[in-house]
Protein backbone atom coordinates (compact mmCIF):
# COMPACT_ATOMS: atom_id res chain seq x y z
CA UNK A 1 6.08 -16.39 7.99
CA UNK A 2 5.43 -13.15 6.14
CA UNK A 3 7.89 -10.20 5.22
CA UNK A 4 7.16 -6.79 4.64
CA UNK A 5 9.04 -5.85 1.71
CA UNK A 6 7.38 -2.27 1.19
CA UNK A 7 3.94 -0.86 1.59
CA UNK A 8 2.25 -2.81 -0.81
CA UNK A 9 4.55 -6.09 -1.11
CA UNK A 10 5.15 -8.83 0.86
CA UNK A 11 7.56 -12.37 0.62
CA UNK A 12 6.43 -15.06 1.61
CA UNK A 13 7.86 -18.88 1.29
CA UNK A 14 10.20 -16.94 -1.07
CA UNK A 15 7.68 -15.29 -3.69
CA UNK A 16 7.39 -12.12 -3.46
CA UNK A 17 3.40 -10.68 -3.52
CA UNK A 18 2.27 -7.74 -5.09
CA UNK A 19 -1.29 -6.39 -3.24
CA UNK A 20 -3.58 -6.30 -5.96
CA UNK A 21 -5.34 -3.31 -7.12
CA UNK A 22 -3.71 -0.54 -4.78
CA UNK A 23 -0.47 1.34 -4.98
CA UNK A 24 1.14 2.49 -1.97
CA UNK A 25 3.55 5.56 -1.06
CA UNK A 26 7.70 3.86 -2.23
CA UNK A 27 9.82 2.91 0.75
CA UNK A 28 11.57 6.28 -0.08
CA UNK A 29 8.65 8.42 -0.88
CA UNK A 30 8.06 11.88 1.22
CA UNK A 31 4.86 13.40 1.95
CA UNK A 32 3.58 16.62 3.16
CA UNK A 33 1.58 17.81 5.91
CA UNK A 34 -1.02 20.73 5.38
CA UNK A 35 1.54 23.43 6.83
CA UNK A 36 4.27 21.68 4.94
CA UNK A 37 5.99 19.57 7.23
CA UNK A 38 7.93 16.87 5.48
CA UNK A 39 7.77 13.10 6.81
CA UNK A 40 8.81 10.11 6.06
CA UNK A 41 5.37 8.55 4.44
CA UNK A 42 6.34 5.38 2.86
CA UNK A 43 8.40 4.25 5.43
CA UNK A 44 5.79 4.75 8.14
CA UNK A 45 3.24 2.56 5.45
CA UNK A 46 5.68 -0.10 5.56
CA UNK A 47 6.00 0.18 9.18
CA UNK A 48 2.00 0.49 9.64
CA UNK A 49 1.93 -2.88 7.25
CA UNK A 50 4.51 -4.57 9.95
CA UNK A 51 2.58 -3.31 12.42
CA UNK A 52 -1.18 -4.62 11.35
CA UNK A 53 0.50 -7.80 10.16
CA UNK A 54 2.01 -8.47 13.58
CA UNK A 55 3.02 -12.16 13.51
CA UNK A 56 -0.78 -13.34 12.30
CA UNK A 57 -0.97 -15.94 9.63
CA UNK A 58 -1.46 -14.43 6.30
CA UNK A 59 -3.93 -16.05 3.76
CA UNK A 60 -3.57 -14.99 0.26
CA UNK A 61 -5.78 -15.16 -3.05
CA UNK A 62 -3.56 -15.72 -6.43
CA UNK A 63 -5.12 -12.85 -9.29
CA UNK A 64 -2.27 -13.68 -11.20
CA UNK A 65 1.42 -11.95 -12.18
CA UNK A 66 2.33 -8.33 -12.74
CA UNK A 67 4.71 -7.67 -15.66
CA UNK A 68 7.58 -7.80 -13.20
CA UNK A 69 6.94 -11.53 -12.88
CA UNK A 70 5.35 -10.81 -9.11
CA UNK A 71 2.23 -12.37 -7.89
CA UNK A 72 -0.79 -10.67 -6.89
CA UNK A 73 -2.76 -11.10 -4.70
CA UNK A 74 -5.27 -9.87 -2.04
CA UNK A 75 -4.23 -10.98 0.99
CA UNK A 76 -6.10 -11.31 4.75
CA UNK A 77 -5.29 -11.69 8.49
CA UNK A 78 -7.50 -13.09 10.82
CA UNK A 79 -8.77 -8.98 11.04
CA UNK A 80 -9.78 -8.63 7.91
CA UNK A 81 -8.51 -7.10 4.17
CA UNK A 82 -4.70 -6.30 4.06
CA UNK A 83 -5.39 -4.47 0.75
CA UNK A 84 -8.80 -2.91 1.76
CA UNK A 85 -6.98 -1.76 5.60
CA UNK A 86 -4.01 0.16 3.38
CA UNK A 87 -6.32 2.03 1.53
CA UNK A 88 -8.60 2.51 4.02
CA UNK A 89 -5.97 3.93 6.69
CA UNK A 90 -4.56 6.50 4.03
CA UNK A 91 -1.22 4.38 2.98
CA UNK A 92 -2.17 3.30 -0.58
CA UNK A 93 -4.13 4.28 -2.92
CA UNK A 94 -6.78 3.08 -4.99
CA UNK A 95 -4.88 1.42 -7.84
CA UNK A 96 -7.67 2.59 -10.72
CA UNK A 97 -5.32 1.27 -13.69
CA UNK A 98 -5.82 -2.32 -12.61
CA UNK A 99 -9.02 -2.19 -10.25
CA UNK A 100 -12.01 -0.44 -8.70
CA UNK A 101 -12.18 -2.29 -5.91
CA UNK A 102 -10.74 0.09 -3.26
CA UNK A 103 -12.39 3.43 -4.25
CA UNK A 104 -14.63 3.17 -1.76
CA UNK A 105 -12.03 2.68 1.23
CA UNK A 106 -10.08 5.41 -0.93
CA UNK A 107 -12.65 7.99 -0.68
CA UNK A 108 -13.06 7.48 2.94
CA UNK A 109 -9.57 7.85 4.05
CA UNK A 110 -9.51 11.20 1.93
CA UNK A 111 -12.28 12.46 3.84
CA UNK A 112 -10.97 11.47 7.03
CA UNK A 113 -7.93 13.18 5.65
CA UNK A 114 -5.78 9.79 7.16
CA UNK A 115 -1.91 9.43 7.12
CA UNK A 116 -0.66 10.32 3.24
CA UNK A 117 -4.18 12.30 3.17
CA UNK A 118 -3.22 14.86 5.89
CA UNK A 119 -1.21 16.41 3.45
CA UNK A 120 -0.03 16.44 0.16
CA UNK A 121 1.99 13.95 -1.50
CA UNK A 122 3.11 12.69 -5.11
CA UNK A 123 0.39 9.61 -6.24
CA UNK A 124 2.67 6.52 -6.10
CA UNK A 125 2.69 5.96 -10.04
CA UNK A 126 3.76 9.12 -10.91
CA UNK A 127 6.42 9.34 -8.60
CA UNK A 128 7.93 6.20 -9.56
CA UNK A 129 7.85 7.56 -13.13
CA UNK A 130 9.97 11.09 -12.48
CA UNK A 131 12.50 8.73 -10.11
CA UNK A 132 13.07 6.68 -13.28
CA UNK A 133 13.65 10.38 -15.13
């Protein structure tokens, strides 16, 4: 059994999983829409997360701890990618500082212009960093 904790973390058997090499919108994170409509961005990711998720078995691959003592990991359904279907939708972005591996599904969500990328919104990183300010 698998929780959704945010948009790019998950518990399961009580240890909590980091998705390795992306960064998705906080739980409390606002984005824009191109005539400025606010929503509620990183709640819907977490929702979307729920949502793909749905009761599947999860399979996960140990890359190792963050410095918050969580592991990482890229994790699968019987659908495909977790990590690579975040990015790919437009809920998380490619998470360069630690990995290339989900430019790719980055670039084409931006063109497609999906979910956080129908807008504008504050890169995950950063807005973590003015919170803590």
């Amino acid at each position: 059994q698998v929780t959704v904790v945010d948009g790019d973390s998950l518990e399961m058997r009580r240890t909590r999983i980091r998705l390795y090499g992306i960064d998705a919108v906080e739980g409390d994170q606002w984005c824009h829409r191109e005539k400025g409509e606010r929503w509620p961005c990183g709640r819907r990711a977490a929702n979307a997360l729920q949502d793909f998720i749905a009761r599947q078995p999860v399979t996960c691959q140990d890359r190792g701890k963050d410095s918050y003592g969580r592991t990482l990991a890229t994790c699968s359904v019987a659908s495909g990618s977790i990590n690579d279907w975040l990015v790919r939708q437009g809920w998380a972005v490619a998470y360069r500082r630690y990995s290339t591996d989900y430019v790719a599904a980055e670039a084409e969500a931006k063109s497609a212009k999906r979910n956080i990328w129908s807008g504008t919104f504050t890169n995950p990183a950063r807005y973590r960093r003015e919170k803590r300010n």
